[in-house]
PDB file of N, CA and C in Angstrom:
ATOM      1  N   UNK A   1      -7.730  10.417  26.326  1.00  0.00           N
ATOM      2  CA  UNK A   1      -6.426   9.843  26.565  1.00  0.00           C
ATOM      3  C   UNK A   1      -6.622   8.550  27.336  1.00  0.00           C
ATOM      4  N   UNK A   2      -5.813   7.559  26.775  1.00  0.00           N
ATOM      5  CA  UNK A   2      -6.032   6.069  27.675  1.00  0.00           C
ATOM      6  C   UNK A   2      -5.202   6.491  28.745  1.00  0.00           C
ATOM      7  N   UNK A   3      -5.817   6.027  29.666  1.00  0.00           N
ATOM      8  CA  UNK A   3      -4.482   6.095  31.454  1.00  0.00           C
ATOM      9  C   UNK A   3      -3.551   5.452  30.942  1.00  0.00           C
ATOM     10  N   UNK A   4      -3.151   4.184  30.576  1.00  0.00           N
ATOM     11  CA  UNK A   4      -2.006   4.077  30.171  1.00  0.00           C
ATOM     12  C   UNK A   4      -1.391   3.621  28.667  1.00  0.00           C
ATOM     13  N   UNK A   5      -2.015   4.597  28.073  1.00  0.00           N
ATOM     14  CA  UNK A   5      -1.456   4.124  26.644  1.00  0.00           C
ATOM     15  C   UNK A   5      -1.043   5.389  25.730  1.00  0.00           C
ATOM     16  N   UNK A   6      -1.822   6.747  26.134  1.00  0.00           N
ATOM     17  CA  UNK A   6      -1.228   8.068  26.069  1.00  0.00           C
ATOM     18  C   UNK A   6      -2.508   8.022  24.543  1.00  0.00           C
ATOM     19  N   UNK A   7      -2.756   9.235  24.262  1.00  0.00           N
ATOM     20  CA  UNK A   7      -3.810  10.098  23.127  1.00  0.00           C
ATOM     21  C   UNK A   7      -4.144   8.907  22.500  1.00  0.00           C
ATOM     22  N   UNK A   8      -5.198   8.727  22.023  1.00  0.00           N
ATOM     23  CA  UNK A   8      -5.933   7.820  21.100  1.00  0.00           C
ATOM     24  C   UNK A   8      -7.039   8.446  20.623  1.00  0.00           C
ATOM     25  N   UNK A   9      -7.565   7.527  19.775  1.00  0.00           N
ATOM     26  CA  UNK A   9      -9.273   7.937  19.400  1.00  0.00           C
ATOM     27  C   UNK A   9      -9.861   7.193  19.790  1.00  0.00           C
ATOM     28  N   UNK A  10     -11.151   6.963  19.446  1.00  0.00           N
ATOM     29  CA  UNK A  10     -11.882   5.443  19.686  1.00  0.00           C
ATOM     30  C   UNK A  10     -11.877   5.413  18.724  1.00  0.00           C
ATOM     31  N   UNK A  11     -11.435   3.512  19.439  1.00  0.00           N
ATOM     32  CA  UNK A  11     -11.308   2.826  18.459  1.00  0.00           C
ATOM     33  C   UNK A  11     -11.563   1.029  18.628  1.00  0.00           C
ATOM     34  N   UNK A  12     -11.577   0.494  18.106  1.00  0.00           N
ATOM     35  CA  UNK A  12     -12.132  -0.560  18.374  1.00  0.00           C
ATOM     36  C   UNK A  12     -12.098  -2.145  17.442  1.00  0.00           C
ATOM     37  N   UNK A  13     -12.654  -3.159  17.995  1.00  0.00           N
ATOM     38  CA  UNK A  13     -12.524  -4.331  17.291  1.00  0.00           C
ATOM     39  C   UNK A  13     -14.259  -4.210  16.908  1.00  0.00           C
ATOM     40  N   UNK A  14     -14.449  -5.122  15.107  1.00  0.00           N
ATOM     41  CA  UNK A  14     -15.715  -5.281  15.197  1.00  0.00           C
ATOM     42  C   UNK A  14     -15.765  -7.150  15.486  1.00  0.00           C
ATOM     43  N   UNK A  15     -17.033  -7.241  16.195  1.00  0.00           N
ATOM     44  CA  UNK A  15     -17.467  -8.241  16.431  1.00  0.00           C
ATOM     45  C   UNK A  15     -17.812  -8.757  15.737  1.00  0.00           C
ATOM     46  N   UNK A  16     -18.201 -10.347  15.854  1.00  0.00           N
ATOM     47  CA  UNK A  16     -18.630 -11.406  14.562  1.00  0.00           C
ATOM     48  C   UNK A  16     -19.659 -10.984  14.205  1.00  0.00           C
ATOM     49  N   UNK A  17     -20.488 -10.939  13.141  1.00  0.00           N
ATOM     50  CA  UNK A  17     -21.415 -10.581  12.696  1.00  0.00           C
ATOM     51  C   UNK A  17     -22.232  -9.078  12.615  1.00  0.00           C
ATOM     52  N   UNK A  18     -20.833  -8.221  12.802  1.00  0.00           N
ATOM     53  CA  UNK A  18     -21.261  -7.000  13.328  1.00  0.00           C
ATOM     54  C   UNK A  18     -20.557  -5.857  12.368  1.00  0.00           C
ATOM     55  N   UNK A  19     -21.886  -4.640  11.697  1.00  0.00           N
ATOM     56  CA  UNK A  19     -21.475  -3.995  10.482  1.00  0.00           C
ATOM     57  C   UNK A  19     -20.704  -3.135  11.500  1.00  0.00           C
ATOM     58  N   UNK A  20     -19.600  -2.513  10.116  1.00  0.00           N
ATOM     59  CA  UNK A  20     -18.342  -1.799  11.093  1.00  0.00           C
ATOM     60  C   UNK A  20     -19.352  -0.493  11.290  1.00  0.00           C
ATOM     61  N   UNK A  21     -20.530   0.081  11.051  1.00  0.00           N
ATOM     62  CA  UNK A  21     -21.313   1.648  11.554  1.00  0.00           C
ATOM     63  C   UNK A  21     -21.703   0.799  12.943  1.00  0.00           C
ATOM     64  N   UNK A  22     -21.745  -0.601  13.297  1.00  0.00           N
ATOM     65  CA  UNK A  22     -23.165  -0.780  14.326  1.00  0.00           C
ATOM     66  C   UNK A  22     -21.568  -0.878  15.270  1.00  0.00           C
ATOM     67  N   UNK A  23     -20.427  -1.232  15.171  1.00  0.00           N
ATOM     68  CA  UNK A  23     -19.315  -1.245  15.535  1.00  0.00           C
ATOM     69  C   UNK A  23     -19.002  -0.145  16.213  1.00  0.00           C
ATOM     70  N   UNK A  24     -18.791   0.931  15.475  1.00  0.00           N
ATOM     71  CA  UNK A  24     -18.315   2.177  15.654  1.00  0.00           C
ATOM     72  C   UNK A  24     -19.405   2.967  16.940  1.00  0.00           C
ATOM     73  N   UNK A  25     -20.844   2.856  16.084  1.00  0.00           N
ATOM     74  CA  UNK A  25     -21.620   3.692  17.806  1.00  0.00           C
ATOM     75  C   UNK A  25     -21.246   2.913  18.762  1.00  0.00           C
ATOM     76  N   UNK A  26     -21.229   1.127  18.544  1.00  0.00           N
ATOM     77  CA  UNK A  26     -21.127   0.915  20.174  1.00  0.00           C
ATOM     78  C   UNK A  26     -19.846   0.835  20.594  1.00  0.00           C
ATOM     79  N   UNK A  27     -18.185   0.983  20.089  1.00  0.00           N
ATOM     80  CA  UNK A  27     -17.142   1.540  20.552  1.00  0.00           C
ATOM     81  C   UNK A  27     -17.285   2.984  21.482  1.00  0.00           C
ATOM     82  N   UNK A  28     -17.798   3.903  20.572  1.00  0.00           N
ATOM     83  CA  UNK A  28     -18.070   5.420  20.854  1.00  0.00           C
ATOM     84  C   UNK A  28     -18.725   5.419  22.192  1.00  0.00           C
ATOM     85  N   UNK A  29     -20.041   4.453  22.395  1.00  0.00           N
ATOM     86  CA  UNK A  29     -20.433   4.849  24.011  1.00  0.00           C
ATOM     87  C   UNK A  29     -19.667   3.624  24.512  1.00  0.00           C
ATOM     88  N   UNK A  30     -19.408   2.835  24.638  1.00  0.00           N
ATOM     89  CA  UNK A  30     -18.541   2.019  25.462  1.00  0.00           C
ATOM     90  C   UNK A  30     -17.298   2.664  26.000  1.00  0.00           C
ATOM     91  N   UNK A  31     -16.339   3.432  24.836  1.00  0.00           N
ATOM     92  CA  UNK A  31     -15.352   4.034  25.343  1.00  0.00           C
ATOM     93  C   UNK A  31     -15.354   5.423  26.178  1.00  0.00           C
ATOM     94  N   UNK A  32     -16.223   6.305  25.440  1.00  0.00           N
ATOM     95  CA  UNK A  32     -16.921   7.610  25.620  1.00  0.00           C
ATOM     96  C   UNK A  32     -17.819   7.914  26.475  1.00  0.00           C
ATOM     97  N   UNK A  33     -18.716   7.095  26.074  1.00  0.00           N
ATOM     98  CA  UNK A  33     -20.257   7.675  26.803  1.00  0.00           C
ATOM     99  C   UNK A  33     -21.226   8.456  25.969  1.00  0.00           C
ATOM    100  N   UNK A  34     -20.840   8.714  25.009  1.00  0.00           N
ATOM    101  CA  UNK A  34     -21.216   9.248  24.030  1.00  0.00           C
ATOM    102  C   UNK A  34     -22.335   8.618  23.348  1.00  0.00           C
ATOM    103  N   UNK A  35     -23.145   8.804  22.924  1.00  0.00           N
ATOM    104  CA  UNK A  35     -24.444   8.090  22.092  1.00  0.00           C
ATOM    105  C   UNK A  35     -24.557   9.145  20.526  1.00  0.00           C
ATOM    106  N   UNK A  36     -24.342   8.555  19.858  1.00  0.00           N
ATOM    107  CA  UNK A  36     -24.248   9.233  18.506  1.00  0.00           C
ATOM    108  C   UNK A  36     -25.791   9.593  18.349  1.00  0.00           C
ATOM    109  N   UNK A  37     -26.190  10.794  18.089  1.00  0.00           N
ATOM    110  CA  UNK A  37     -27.489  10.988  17.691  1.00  0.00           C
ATOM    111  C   UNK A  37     -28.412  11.262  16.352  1.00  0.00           C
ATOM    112  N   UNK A  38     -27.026  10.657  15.636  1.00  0.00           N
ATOM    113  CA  UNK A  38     -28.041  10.673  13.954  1.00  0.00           C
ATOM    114  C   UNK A  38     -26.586   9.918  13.378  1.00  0.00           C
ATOM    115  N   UNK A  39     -27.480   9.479  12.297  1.00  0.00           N
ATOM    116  CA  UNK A  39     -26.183   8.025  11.079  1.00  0.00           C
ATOM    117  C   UNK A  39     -25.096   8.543  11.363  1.00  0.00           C
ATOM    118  N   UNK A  40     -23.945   7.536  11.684  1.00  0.00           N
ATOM    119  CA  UNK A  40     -22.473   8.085  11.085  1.00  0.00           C
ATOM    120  C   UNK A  40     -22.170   8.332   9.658  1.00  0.00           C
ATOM    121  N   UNK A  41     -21.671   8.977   8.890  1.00  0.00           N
ATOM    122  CA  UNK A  41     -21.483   9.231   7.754  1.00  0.00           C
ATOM    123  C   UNK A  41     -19.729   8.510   7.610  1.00  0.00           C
ATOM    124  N   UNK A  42     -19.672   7.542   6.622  1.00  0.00           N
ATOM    125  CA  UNK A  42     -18.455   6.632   6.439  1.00  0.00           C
ATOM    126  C   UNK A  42     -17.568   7.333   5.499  1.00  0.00           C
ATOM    127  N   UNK A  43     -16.618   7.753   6.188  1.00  0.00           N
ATOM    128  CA  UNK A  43     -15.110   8.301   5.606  1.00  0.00           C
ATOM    129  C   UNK A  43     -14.434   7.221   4.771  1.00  0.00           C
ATOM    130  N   UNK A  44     -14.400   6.271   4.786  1.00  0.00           N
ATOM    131  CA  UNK A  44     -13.864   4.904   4.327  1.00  0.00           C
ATOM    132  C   UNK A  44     -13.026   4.187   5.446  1.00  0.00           C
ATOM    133  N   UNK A  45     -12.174   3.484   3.995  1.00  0.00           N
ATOM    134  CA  UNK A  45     -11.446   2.265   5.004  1.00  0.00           C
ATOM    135  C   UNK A  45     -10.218   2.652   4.839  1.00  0.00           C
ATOM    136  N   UNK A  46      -8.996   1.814   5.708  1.00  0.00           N
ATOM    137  CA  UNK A  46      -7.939   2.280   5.082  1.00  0.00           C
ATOM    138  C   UNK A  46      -7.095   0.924   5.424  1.00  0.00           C
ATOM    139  N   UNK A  47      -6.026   0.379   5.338  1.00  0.00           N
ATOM    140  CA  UNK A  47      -5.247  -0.794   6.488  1.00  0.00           C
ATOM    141  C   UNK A  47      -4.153   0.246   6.773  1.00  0.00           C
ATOM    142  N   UNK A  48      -4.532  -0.166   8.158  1.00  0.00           N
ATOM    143  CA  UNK A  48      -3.210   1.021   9.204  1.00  0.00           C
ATOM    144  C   UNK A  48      -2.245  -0.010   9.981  1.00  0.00           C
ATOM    145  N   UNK A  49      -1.174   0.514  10.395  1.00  0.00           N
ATOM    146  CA  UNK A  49      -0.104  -0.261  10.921  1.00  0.00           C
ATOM    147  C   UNK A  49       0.714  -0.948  10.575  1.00  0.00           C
ATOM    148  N   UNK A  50       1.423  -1.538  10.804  1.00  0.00           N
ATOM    149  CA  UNK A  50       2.331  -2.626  10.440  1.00  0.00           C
ATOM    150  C   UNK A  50       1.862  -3.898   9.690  1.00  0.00           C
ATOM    151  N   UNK A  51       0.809  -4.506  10.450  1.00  0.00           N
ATOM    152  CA  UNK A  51      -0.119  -5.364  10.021  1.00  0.00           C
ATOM    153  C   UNK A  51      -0.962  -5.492   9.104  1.00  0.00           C
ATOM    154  N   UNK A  52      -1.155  -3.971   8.521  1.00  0.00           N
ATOM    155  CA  UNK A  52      -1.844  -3.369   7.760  1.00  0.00           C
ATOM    156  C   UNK A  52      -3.470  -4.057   7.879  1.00  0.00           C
ATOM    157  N   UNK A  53      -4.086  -4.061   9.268  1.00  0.00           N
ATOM    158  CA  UNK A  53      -5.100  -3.955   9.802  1.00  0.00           C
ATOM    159  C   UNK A  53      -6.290  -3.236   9.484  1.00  0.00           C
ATOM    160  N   UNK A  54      -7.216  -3.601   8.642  1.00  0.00           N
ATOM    161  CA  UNK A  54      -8.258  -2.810   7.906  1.00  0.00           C
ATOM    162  C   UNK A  54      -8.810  -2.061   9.027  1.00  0.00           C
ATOM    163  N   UNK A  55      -9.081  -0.405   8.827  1.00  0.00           N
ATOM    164  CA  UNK A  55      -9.983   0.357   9.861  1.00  0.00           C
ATOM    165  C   UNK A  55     -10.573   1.197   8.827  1.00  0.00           C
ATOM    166  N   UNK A  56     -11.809   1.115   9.761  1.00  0.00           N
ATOM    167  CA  UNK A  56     -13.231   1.867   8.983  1.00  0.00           C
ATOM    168  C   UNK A  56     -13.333   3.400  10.112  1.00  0.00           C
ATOM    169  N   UNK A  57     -13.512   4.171   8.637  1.00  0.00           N
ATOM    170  CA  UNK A  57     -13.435   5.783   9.966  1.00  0.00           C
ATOM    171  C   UNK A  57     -15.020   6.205   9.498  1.00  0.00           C
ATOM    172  N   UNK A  58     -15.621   6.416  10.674  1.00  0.00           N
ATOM    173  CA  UNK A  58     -16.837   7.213  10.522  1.00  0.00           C
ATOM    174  C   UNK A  58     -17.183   8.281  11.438  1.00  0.00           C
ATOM    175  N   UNK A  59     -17.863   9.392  10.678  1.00  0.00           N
ATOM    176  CA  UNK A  59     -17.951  10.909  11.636  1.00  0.00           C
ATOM    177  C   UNK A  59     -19.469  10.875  11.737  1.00  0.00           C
ATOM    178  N   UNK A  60     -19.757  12.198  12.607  1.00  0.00           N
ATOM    179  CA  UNK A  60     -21.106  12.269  12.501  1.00  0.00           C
ATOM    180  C   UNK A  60     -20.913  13.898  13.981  1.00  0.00           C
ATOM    181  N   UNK A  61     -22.120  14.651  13.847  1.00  0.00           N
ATOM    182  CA  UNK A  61     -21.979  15.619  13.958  1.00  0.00           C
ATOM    183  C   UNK A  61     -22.935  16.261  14.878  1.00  0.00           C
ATOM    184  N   UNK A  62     -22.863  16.980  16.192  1.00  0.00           N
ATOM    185  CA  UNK A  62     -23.334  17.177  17.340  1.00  0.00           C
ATOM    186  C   UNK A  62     -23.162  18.140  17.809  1.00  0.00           C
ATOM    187  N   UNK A  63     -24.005  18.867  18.238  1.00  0.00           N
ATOM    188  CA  UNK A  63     -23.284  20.331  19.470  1.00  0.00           C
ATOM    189  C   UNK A  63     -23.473  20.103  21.184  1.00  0.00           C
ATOM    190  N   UNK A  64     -23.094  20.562  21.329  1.00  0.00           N
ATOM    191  CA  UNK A  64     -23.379  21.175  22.973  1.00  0.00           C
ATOM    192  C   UNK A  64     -22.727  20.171  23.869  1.00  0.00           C
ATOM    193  N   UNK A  65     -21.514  19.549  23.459  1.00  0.00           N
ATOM    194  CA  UNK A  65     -20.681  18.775  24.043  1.00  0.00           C
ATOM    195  C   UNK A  65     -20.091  19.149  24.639  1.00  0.00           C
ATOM    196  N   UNK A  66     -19.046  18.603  25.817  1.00  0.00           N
ATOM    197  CA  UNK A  66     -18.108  19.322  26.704  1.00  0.00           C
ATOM    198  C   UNK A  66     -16.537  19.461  25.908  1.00  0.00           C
ATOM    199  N   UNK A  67     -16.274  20.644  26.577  1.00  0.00           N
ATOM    200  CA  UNK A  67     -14.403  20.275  25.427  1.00  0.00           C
ATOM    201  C   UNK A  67     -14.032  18.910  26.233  1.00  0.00           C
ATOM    202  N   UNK A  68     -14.077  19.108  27.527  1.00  0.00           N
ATOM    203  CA  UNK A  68     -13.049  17.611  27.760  1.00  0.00           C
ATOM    204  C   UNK A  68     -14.384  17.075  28.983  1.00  0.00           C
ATOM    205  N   UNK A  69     -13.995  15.242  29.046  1.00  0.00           N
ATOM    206  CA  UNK A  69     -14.779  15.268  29.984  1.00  0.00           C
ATOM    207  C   UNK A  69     -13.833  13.896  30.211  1.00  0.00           C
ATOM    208  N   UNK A  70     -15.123  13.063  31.429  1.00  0.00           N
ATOM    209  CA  UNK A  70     -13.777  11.661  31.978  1.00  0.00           C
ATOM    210  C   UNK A  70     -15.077  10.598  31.888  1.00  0.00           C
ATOM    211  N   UNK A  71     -14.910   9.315  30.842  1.00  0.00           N
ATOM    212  CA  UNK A  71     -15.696   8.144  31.184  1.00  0.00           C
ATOM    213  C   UNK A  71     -15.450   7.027  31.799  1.00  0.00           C
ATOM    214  N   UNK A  72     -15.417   6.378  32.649  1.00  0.00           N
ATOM    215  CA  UNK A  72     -15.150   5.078  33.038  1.00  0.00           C
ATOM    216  C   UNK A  72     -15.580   4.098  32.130  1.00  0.00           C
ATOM    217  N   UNK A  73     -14.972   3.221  31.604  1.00  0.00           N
ATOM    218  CA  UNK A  73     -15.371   2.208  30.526  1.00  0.00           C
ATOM    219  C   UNK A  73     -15.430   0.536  31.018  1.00  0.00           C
ATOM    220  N   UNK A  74     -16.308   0.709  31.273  1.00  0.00           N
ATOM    221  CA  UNK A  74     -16.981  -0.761  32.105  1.00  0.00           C
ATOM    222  C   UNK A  74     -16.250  -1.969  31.485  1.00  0.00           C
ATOM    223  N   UNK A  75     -15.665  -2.096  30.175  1.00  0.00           N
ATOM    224  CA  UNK A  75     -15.612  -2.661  29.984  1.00  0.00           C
ATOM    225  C   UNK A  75     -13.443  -3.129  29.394  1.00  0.00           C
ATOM    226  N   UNK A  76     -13.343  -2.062  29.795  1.00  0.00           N
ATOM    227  CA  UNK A  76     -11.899  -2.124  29.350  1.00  0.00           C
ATOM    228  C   UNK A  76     -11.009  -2.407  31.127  1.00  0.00           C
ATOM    229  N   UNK A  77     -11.311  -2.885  31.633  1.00  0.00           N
ATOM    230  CA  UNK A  77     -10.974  -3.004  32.689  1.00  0.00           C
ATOM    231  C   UNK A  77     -10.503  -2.007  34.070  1.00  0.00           C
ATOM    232  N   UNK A  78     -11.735  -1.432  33.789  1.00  0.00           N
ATOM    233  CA  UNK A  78     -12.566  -0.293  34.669  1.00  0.00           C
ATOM    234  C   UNK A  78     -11.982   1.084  34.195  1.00  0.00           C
ATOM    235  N   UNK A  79     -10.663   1.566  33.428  1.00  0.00           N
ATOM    236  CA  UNK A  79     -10.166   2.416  33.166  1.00  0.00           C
ATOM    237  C   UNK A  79     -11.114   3.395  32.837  1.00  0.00           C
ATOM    238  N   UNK A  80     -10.193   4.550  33.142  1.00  0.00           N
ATOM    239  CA  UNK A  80     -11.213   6.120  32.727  1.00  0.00           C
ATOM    240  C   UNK A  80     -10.799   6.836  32.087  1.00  0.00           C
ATOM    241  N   UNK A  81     -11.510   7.194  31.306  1.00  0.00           N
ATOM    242  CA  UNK A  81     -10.733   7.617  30.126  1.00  0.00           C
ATOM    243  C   UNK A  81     -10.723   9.289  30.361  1.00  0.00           C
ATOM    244  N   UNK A  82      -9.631  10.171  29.411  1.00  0.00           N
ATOM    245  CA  UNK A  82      -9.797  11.606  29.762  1.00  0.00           C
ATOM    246  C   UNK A  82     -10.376  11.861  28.320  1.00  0.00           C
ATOM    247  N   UNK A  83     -10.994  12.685  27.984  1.00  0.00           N
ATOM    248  CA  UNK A  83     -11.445  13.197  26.478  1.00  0.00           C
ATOM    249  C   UNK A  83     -11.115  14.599  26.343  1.00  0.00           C
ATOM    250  N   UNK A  84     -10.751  15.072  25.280  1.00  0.00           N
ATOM    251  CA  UNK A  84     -10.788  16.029  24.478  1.00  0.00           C
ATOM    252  C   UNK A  84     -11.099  16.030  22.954  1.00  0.00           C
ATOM    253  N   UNK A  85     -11.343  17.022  22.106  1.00  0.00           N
ATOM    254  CA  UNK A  85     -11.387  17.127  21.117  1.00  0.00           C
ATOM    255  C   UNK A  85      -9.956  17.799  20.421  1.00  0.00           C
ATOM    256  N   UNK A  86     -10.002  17.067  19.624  1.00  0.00           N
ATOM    257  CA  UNK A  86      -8.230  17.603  19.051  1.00  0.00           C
ATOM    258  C   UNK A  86      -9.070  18.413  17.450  1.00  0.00           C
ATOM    259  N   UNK A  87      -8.156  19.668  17.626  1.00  0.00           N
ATOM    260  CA  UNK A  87      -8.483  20.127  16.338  1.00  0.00           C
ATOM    261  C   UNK A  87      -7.868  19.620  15.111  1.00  0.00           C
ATOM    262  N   UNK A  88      -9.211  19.621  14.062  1.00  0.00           N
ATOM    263  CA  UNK A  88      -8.998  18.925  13.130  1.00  0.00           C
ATOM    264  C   UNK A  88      -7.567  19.282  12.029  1.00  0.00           C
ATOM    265  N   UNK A  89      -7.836  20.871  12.275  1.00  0.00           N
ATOM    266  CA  UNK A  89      -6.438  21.716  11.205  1.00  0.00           C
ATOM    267  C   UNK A  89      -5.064  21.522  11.878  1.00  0.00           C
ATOM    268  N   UNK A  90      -4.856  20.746  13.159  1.00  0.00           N
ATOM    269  CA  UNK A  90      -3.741  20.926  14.117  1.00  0.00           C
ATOM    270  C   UNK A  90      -2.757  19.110  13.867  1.00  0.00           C
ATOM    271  N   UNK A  91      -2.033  19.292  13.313  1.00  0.00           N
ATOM    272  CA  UNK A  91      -1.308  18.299  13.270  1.00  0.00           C
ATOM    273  C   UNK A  91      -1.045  17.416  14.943  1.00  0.00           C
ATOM    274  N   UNK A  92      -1.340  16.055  15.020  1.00  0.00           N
ATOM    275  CA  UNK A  92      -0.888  15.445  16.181  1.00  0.00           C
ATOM    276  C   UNK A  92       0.641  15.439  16.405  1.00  0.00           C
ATOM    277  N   UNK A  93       0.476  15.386  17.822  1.00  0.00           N
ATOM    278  CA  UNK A  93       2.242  16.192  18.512  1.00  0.00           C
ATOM    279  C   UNK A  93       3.023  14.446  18.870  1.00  0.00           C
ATOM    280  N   UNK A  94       3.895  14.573  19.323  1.00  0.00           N
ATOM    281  CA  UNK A  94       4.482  13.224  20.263  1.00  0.00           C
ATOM    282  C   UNK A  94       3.766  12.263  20.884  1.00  0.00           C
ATOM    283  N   UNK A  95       2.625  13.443  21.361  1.00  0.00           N
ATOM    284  CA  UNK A  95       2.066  12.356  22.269  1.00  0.00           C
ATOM    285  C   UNK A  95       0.760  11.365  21.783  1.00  0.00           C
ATOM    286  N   UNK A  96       0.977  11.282  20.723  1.00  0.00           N
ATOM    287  CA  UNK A  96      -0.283  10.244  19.728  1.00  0.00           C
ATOM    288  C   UNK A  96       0.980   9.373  19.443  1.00  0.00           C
ATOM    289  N   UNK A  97       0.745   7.681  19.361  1.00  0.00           N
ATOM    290  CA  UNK A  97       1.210   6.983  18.740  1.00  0.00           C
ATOM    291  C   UNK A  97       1.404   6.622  17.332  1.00  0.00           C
ATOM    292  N   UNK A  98       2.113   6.644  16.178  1.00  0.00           N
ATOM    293  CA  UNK A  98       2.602   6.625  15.108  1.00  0.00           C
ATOM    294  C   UNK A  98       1.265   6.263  14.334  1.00  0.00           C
ATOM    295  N   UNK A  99       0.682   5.038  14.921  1.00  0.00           N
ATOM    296  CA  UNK A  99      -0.470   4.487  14.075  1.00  0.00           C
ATOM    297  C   UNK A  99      -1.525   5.333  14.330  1.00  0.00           C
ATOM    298  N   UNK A 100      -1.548   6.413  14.834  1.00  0.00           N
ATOM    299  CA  UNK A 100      -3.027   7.308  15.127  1.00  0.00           C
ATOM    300  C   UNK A 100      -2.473   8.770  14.219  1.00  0.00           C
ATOM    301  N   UNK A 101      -0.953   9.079  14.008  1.00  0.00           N
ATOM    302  CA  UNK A 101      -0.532   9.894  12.897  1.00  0.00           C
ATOM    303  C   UNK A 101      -1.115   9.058  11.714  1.00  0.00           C
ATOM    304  N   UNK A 102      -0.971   8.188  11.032  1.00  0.00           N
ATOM    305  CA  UNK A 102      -1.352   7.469   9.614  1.00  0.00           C
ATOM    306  C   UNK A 102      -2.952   7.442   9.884  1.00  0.00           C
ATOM    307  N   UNK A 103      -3.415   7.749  10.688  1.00  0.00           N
ATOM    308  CA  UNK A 103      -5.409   7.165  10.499  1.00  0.00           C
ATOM    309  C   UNK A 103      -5.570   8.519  10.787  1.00  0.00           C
ATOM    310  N   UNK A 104      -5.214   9.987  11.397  1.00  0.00           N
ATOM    311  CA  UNK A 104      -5.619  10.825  11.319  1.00  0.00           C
ATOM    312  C   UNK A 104      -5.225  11.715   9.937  1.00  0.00           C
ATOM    313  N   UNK A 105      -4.322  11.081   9.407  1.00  0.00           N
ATOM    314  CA  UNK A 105      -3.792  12.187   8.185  1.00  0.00           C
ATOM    315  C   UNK A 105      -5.203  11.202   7.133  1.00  0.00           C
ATOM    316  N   UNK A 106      -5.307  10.662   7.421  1.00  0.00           N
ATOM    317  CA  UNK A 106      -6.614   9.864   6.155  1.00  0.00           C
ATOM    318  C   UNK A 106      -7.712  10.282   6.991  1.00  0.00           C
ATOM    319  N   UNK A 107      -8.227  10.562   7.849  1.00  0.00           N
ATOM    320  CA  UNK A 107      -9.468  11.098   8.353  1.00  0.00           C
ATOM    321  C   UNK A 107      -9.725  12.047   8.091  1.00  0.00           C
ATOM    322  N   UNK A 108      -8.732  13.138   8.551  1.00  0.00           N
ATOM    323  CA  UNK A 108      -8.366  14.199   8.620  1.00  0.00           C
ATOM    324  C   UNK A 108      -8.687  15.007   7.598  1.00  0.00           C
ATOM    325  N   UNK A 109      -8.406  14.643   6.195  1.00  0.00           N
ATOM    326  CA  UNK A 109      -7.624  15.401   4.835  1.00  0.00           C
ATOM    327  C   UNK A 109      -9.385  15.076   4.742  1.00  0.00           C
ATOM    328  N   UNK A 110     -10.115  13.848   4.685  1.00  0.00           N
ATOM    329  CA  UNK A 110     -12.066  13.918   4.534  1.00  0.00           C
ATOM    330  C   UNK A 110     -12.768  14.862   4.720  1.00  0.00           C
ATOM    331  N   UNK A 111     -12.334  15.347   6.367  1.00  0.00           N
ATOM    332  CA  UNK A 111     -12.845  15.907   7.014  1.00  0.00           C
ATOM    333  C   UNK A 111     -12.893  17.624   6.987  1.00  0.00           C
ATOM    334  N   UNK A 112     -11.741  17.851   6.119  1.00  0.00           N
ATOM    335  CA  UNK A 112     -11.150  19.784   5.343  1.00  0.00           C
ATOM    336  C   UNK A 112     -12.186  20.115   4.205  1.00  0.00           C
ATOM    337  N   UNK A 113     -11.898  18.744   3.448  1.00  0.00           N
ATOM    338  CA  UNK A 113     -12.281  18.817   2.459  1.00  0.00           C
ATOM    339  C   UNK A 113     -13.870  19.516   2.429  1.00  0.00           C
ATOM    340  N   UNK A 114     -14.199  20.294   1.331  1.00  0.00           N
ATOM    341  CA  UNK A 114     -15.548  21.227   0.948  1.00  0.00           C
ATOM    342  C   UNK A 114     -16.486  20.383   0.502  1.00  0.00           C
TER     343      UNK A 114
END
């Protein structure tokens, strides 16, 4: 959860010259703390929002994580972030912003799938 922006994912801008996988790990520990420990596997793209803003979703798969934990993100202007894992079969409630309903129902439906 952003302190003040309420449930999110990570998520992120890619940089100039920068593939959206090399994007995505370094969002993930910048925001997280998290260090991905094997390839992300690319869900695709989609344009989300109003703007219809191209976003690239990629997963990748780990055990022995905490359910929730707290990172300070050096770089977002010291904020700390809260984490949880939201279940994947559980529809997002109120407290996700509209544009994180449209990128999780396209993540999401990847991610069921057999």
């Amino acid at each position: 959860m952003h302190p003040s922006a309420g449930n999110q994912f990570v998520k992120g801008t890619i940089e100039k010259g920068e593939q959206p996988r090399n994007a995505a790990e370094r969002e993930l520990l910048e925001e997280s703390g998290l260090v991905c420990p094997c390839a992300m596997e690319p869900l695709g793209s989609l344009p989300i929002g109003p703007d219809r803003t191209l976003w690239h979703f990629f997963a990748w798969h780990s055990s022995g994580l905490p359910d929730r934990w707290h990172h300070a993100a050096e770089d977002d202007f010291g904020h700390t972030f809260a984490f949880f894992w939201h279940p994947i079969k559980s529809p997002l409630n109120e407290n996700w912003h509209p544009i994180f309903h449209e990128a999780f129902q396209f993540f999401a439906s990847r991610l069921r799938a057999p």
